[in-house]
Protein backbone atom coordinates (compact mmCIF):
# COMPACT_ATOMS: atom_id res chain seq x y z
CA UNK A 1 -4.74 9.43 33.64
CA UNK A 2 -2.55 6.33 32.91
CA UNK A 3 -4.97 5.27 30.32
CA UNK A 4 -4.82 8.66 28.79
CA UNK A 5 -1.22 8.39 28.39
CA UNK A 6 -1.56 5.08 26.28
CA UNK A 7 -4.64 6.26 23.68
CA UNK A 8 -2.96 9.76 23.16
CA UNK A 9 0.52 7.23 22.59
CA UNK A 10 -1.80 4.68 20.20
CA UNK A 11 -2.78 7.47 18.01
CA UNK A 12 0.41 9.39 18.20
CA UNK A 13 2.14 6.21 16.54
CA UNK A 14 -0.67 5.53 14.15
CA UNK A 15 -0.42 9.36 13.04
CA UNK A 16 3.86 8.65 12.34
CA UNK A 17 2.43 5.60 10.40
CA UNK A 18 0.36 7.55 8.41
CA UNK A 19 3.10 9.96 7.84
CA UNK A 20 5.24 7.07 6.74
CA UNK A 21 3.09 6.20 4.11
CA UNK A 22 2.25 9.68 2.59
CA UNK A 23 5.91 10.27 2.14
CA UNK A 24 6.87 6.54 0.54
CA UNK A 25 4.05 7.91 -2.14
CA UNK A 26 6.07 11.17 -2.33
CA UNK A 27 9.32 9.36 -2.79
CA UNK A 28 7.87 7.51 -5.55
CA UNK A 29 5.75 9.82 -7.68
CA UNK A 30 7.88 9.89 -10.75
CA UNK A 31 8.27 6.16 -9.94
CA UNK A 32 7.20 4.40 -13.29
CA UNK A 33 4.16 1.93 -12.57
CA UNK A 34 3.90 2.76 -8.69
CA UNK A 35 0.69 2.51 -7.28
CA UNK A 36 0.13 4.57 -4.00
CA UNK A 37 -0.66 2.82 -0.64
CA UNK A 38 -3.28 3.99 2.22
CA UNK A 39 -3.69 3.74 5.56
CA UNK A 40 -7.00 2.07 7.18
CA UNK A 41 -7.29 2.44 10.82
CA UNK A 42 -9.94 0.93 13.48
CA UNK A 43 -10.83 2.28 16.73
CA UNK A 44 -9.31 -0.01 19.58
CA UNK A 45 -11.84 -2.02 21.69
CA UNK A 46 -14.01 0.36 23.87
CA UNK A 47 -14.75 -0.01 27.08
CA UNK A 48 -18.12 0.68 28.66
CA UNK A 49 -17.21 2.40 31.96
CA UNK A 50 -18.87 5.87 32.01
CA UNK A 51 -21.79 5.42 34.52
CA UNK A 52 -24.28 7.35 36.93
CA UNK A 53 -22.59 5.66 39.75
CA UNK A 54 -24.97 5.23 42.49
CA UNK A 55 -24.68 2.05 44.43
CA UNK A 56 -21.54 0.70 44.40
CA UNK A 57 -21.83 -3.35 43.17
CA UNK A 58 -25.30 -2.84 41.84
CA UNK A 59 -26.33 -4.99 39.03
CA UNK A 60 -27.39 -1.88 36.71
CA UNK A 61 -30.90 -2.53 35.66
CA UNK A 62 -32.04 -4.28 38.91
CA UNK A 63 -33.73 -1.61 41.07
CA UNK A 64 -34.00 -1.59 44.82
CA UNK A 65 -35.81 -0.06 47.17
CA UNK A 66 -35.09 3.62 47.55
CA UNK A 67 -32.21 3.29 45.33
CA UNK A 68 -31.94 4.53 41.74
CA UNK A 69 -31.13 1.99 39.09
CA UNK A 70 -27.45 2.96 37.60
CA UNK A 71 -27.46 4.20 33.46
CA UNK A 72 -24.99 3.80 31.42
CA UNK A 73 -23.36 7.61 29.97
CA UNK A 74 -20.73 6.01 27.26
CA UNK A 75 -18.14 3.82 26.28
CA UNK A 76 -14.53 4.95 27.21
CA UNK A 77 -12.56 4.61 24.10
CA UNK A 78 -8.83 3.37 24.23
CA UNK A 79 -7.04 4.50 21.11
CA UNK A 80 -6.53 3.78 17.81
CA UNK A 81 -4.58 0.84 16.08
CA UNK A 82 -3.62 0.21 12.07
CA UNK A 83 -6.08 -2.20 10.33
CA UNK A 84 -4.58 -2.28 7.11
CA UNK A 85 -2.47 -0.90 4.50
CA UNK A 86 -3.94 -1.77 0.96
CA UNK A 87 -2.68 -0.69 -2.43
CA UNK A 88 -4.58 1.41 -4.83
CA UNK A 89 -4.28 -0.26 -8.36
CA UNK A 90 -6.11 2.55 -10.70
CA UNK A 91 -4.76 3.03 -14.33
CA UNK A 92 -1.42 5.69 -13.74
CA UNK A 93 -1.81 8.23 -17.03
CA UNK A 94 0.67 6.56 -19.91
CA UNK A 95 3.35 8.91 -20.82
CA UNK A 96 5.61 8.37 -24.65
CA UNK A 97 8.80 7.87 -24.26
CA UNK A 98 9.80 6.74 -27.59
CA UNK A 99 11.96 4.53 -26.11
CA UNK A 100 11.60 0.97 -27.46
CA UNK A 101 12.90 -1.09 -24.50
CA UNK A 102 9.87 0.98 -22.49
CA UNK A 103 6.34 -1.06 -22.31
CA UNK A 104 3.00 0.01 -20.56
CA UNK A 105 -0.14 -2.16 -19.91
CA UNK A 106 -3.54 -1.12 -20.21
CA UNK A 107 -5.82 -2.03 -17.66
CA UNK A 108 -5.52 -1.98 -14.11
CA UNK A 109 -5.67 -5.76 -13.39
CA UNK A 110 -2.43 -6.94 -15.22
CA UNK A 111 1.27 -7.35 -14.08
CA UNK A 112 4.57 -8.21 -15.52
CA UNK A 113 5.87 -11.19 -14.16
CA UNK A 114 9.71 -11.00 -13.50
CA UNK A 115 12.16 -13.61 -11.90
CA UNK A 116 13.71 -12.30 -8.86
CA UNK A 117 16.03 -14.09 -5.96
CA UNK A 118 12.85 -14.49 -3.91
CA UNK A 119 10.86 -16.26 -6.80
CA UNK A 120 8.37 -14.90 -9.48
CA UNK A 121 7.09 -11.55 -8.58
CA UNK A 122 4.74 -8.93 -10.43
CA UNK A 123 5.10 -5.34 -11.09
CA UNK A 124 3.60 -2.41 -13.33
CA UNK A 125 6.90 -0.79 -13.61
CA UNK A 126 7.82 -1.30 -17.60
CA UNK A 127 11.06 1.04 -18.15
CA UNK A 128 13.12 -2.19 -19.20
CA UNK A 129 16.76 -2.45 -20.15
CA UNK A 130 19.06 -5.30 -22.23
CA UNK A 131 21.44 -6.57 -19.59
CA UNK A 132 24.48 -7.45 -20.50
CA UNK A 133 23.83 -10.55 -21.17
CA UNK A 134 21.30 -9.76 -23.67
CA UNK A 135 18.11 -10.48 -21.57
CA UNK A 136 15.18 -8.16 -21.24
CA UNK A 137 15.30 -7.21 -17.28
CA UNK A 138 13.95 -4.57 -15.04
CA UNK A 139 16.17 -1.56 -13.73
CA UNK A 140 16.90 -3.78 -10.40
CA UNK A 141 18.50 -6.39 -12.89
CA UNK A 142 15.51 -8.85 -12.17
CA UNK A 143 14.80 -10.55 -15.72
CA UNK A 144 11.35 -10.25 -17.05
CA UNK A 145 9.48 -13.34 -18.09
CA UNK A 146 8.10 -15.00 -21.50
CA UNK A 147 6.18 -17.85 -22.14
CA UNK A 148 9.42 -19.81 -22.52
CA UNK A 149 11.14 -18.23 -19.21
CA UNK A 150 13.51 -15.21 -19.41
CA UNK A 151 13.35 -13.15 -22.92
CA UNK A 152 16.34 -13.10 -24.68
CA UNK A 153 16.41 -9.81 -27.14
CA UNK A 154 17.44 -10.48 -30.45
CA UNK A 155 20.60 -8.54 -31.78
CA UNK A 156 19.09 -5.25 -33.67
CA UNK A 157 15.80 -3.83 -33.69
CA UNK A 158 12.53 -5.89 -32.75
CA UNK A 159 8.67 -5.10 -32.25
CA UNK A 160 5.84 -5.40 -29.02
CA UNK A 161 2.84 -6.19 -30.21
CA UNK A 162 -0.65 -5.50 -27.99
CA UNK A 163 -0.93 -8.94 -27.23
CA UNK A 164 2.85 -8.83 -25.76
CA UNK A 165 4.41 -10.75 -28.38
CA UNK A 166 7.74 -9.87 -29.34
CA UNK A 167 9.26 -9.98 -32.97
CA UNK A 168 12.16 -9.23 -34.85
CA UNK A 169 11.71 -5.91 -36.68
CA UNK A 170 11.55 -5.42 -39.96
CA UNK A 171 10.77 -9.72 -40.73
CA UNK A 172 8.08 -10.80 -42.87
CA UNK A 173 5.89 -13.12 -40.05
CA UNK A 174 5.59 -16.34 -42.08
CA UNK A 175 7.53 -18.53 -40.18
CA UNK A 176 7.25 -19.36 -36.18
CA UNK A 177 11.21 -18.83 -35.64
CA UNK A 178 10.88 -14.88 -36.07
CA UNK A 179 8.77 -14.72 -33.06
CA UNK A 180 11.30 -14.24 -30.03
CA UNK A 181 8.99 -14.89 -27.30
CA UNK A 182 5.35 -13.40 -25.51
CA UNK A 183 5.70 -11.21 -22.57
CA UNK A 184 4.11 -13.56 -19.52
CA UNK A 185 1.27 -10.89 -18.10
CA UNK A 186 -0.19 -12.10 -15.50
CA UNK A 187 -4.15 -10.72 -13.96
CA UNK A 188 -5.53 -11.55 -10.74
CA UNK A 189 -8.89 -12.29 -9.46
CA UNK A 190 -8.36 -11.07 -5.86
CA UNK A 191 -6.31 -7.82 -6.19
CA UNK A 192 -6.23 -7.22 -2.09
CA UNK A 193 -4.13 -10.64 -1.68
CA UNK A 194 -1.14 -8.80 -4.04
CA UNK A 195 1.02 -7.01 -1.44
CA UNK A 196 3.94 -4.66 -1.81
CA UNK A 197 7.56 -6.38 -1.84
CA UNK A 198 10.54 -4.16 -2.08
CA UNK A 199 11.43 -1.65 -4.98
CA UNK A 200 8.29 -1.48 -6.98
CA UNK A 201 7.20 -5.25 -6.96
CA UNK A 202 3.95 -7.32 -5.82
CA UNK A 203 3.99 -10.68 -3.96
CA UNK A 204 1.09 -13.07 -4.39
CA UNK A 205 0.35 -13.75 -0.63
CA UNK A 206 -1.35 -17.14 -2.08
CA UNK A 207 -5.08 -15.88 -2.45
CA UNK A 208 -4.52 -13.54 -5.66
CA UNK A 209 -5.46 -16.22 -7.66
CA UNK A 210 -3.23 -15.35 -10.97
CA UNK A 211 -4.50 -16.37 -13.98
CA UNK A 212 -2.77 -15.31 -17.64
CA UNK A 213 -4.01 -11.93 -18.81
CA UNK A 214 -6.20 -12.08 -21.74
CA UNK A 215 -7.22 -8.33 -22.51
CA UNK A 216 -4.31 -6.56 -21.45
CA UNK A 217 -2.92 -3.96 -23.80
CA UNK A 218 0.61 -3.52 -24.03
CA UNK A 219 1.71 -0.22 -25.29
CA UNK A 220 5.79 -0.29 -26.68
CA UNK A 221 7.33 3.18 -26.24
CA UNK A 222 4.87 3.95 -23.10
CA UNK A 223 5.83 4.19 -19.47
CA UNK A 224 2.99 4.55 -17.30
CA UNK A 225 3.22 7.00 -14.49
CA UNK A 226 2.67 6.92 -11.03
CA UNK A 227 -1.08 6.97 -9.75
CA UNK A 228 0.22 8.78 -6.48
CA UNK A 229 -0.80 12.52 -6.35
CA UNK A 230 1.98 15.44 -5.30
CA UNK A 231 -0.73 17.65 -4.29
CA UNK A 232 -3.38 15.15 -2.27
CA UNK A 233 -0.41 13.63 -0.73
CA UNK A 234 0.84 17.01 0.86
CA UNK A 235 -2.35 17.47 2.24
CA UNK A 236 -2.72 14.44 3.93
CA UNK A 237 0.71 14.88 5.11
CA UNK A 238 0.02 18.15 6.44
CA UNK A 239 -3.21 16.69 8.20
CA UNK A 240 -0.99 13.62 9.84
CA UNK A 241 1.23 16.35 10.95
CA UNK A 242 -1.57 18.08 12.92
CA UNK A 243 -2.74 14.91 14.27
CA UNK A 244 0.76 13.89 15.79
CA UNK A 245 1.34 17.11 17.36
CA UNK A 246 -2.31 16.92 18.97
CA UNK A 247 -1.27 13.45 20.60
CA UNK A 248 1.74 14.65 21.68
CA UNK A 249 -0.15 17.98 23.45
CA UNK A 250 -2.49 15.18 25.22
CA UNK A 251 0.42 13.60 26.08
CA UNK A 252 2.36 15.87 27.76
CA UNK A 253 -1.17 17.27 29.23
CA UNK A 254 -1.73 13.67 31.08
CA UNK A 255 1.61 13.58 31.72
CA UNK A 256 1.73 17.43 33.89
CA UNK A 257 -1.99 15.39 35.25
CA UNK A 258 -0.01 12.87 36.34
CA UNK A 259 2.51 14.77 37.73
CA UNK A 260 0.73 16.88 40.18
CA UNK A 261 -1.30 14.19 41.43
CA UNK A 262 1.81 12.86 42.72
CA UNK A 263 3.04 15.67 43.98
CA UNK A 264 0.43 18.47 44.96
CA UNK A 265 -2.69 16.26 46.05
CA UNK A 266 -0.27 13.33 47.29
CA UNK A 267 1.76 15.77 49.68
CA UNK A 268 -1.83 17.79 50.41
CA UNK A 269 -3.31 14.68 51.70
């Protein structure tokens, strides 16, 4: 009964995780660039107790006289645990905004790298302001990268090319000095290394293996929306619901178990 106790417990908490989860993709499904996270979950280590129990200490498979050989009925399982929470980095549909400090990418392998406190970190999210300052930087006030470190906007209009370049609008391109700077897009070769840090960024855990982005589209006057669904997302909340309140019904079941074994059969005997 003990035991029962601790699996219904195990996959009461791993149905809260799962909760927790759904309703971070909730929060953030008008969250520009967000990419939804799931919940992966493994069966804890079994245990292969469940026999025809007929000679106490008999090595099962060794037959003796007059004495059936025990057989094995099942493995006893213990719970549930969380194996992993991975991101899922599909193409969010690109929405026009008009707005030219706004910038999309194209392609679900490519990041904006911006400087933060912590270091260099990546994120999809392109609604970009001027600081005050006069630097290009995210809504968080971290400052988005160039080829030549932190993009400094030029007073007046300018122009985003596909290729992430940035240029003073309305210039005739013959000379090298009217380009401001490149946006620094960064792709990765291992995808599951890039975890979730914080408000909307990715950390390279150091096996995402970044590598410049070479056929990345960047879209000015885009915002690309969240990939995380209102109406799957209420479903699978509603299912996590049912699955807590199941554990918690086992649990209070092994728990009135429990109970009257110590009282009722304890006192009886």
């Amino acid at each position: 009964m003990i035991r029962g106790l601790y699996t219904a417990a195990s996959g009461a908490l791993v149905a809260q995780t799962m909760a927790n989860t759904i309703a971070n993709n909730l929060a953030n499904v008008d969250t520009a660039g967000f990419k939804r996270t799931l919940l992966q979950i493994q069966s804890a280590p079994s245990l292969d107790l469940y026999r025809f129990q007929t000679d106490p200490g008999h090595t099962p498979g060794r037959a003796r006289a007059g004495v059936a050989v025990s057989q094995p009925v099942g493995a006893l399982g213990t719970g549930a645990w969380v194996y992993d929470t991975p991101t899922v980095f599909t193409q969010g549909a690109l929405q026009q905004t008009g707005n030219p400090l706004d910038v999309a990418l194209s392609g679900s392998n490519a990041f904006f790298s911006v400087q933060t406190p912590q270091g260099v970190r990546y994120t999809r999210d392109g609604e970009f302001v001027r600081n005050q300052n006069g630097y290009l930087s995210t809504q968080n006030g971290d400052l988005v990268l160039g080829q030549n470190g932190p993009i400094a906007l030029p007073i007046g209009g300018f122009q985003i090319a596909q290729d992430g370049t940035i240029t003073q609008r309305g210039q005739v391109l013959t000379q090298t000095k009217q380009i401001v700077d490149q946006l620094q897009i960064t792709q990765f070769g291992n995808l599951v290394a890039l975890r979730p840090q914080g408000g909307n960024l990715f950390v390279n855990t150091g096996a995402a293996r970044p590598a410049p982005a070479t056929a990345a589209g960047v879209q000015q006057g885009f915002l690309e929306k969240s990939n995380a669904g209102v109406v799957k997302s209420m479903v699978d909340m509603i299912t996590a619901e049912r699955w807590f309140q199941a554990n918690i019904k086992s649990i209070s079941a092994e728990d009135a178990a429990t109970k009257q074994a110590l009282t009722d059969v304890a006192i009886a005997n």
